[in-house]
Protein backbone atom coordinates (compact mmCIF):
# COMPACT_ATOMS: atom_id res chain seq x y z
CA UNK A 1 -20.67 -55.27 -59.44
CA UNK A 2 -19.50 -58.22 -57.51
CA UNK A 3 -19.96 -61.53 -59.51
CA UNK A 4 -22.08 -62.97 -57.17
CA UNK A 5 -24.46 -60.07 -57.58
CA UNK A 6 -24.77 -60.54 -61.45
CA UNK A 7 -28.58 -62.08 -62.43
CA UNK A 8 -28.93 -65.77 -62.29
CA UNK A 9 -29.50 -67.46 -65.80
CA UNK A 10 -33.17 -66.95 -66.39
CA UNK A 11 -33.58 -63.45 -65.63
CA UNK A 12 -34.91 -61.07 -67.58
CA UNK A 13 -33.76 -57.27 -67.25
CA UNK A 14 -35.68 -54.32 -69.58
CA UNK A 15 -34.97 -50.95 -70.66
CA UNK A 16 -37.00 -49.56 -73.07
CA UNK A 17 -36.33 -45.85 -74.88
CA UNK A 18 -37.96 -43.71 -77.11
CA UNK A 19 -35.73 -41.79 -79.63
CA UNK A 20 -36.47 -38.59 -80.61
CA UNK A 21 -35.06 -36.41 -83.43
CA UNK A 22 -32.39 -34.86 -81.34
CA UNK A 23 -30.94 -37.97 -80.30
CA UNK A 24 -30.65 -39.08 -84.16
CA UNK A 25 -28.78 -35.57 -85.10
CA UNK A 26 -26.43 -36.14 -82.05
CA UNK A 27 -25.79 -39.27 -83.40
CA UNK A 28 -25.35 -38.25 -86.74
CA UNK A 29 -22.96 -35.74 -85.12
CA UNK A 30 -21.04 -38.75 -83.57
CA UNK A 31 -20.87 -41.40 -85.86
CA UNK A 32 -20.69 -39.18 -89.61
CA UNK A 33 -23.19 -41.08 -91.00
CA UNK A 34 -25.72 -38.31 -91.94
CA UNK A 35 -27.38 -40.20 -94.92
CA UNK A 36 -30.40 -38.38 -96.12
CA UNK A 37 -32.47 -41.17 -94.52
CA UNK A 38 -31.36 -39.95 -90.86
CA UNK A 39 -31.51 -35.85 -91.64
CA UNK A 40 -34.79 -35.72 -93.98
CA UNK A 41 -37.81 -36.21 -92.12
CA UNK A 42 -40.74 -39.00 -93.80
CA UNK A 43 -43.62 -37.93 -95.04
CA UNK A 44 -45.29 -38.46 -91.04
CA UNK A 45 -42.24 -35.99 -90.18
CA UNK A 46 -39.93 -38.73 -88.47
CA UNK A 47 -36.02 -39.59 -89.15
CA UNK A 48 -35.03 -43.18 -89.58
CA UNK A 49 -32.67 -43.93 -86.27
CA UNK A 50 -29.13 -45.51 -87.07
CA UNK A 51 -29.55 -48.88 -86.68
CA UNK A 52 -26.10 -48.66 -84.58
CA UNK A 53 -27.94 -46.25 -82.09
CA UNK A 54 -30.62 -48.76 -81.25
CA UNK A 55 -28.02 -50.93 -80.41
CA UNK A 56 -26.89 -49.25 -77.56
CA UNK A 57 -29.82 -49.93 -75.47
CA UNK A 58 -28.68 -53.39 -74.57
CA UNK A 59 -25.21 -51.31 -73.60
CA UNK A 60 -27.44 -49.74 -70.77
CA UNK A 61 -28.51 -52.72 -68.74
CA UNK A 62 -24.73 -54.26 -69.18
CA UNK A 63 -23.47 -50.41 -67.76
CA UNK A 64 -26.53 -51.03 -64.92
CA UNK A 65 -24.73 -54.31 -64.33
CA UNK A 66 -20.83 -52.73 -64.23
CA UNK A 67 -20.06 -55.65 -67.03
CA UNK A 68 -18.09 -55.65 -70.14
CA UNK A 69 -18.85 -57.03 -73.67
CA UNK A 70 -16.85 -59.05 -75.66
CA UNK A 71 -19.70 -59.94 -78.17
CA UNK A 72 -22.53 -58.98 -79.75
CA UNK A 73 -24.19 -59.78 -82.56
CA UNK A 74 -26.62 -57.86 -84.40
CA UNK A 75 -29.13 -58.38 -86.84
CA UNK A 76 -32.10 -55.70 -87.98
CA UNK A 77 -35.65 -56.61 -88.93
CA UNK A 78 -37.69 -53.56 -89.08
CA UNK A 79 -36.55 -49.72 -89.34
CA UNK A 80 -36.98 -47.71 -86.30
CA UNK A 81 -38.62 -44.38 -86.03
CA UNK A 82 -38.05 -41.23 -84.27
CA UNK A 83 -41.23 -41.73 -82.00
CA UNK A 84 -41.10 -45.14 -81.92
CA UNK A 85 -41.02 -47.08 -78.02
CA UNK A 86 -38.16 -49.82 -78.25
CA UNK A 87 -38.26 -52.25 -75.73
CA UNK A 88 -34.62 -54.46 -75.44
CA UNK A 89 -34.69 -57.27 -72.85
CA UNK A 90 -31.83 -59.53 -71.98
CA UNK A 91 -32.45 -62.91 -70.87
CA UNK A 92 -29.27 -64.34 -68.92
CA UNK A 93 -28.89 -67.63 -70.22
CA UNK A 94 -25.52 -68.65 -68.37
CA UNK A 95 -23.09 -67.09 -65.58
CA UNK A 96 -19.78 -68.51 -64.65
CA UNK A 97 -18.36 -67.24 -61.63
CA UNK A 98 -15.04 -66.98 -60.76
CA UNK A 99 -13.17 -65.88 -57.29
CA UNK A 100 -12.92 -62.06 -58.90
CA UNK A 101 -14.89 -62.15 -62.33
CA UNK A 102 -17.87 -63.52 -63.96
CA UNK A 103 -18.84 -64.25 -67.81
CA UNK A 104 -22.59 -64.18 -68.42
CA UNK A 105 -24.14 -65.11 -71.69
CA UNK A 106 -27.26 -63.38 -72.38
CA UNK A 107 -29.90 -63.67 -75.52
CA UNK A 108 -30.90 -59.95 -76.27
CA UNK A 109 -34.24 -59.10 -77.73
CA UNK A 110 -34.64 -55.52 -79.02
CA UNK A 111 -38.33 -54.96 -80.62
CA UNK A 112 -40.60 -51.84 -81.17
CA UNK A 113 -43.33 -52.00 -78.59
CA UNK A 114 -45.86 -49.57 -80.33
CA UNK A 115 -49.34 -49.49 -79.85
CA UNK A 116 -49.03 -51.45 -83.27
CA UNK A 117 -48.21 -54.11 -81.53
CA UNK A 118 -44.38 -55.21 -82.69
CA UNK A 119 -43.60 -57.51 -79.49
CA UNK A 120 -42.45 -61.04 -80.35
C-alpha cells in the first residue's frame, strides 16, 4: 500500500473472528504448546485458545494494510473460548509519511463481543 493510502489518525478498522477447536489444535500443532488447557475440552466442551493466537487478529488488518510491525504489546484480561466472537479494532492514532514509507501508531483493542456483553 502506498503511504498516502494508509488510514488517517482517527480511524478505526475491525476484524472480528470466531475460533473454533480446529484452529486451536492447528495451533497447538504450530506453536508446541499443547498444555492440557488447549487439548481437554471444559466442562461446556470448549478449549481455552492460546492467548498468542488471539493475537494475530490485529496481524490481519496490518496484512489488509501491506504494513509491517515493529511493536506490539500485549496484555490478557479474560480467557478466550473456542466459540467465543472476538472483536480487535485498531484506532490509528498517528501516521508519518515519508516520500516511500510511512510509520503509523495505532492503539489496538481486542475484546470478546459475546452476547454476554464483553465490549469496553
Amino acid at each position: 500500500m502506498h503511504p498516502d493510502d494508509l488510514p488517517d489518525p482517527g480511524s478505526v478498522l475491525r476484524h472480528e473472528r470466531t475460533f473454533t477447536t480446529d484452529d486451536v489444535r492447528a495451533f497447538a500443532g504450530v506453536s508446541g504448546d499443547r498444555g492440557d488447557h488447549h487439548e481437554v475440552p471444559d466442562d461446556e466442551g470448549r478449549l481455552l485458545v492460546h492467548g498468542l493466537l488471539t493475537a494475530t487478529l490485529p496481524t490481519k488488518i496490518g496484512g489488509d494494510l501491506d504494513v509491517l510491525a515493529r511493536e506490539m504489546t500485549y496484555e490478557f484480561l479474560r480467557p478466550v473460548y473456542t466459540g467465543q466472537r472476538i472483536v480487535c479494532e485498531v484506532t490509528v492514532t498517528d501516521v508519518t509519511r515519508r516520500d516511500d514509507r510511512a510509520e503509523m501508531t495505532a492503539d489496538i483493542v481486542c475484546y470478546r463481543g459475546d452476547a454476554d456483553g464483553e465490549e469496553p
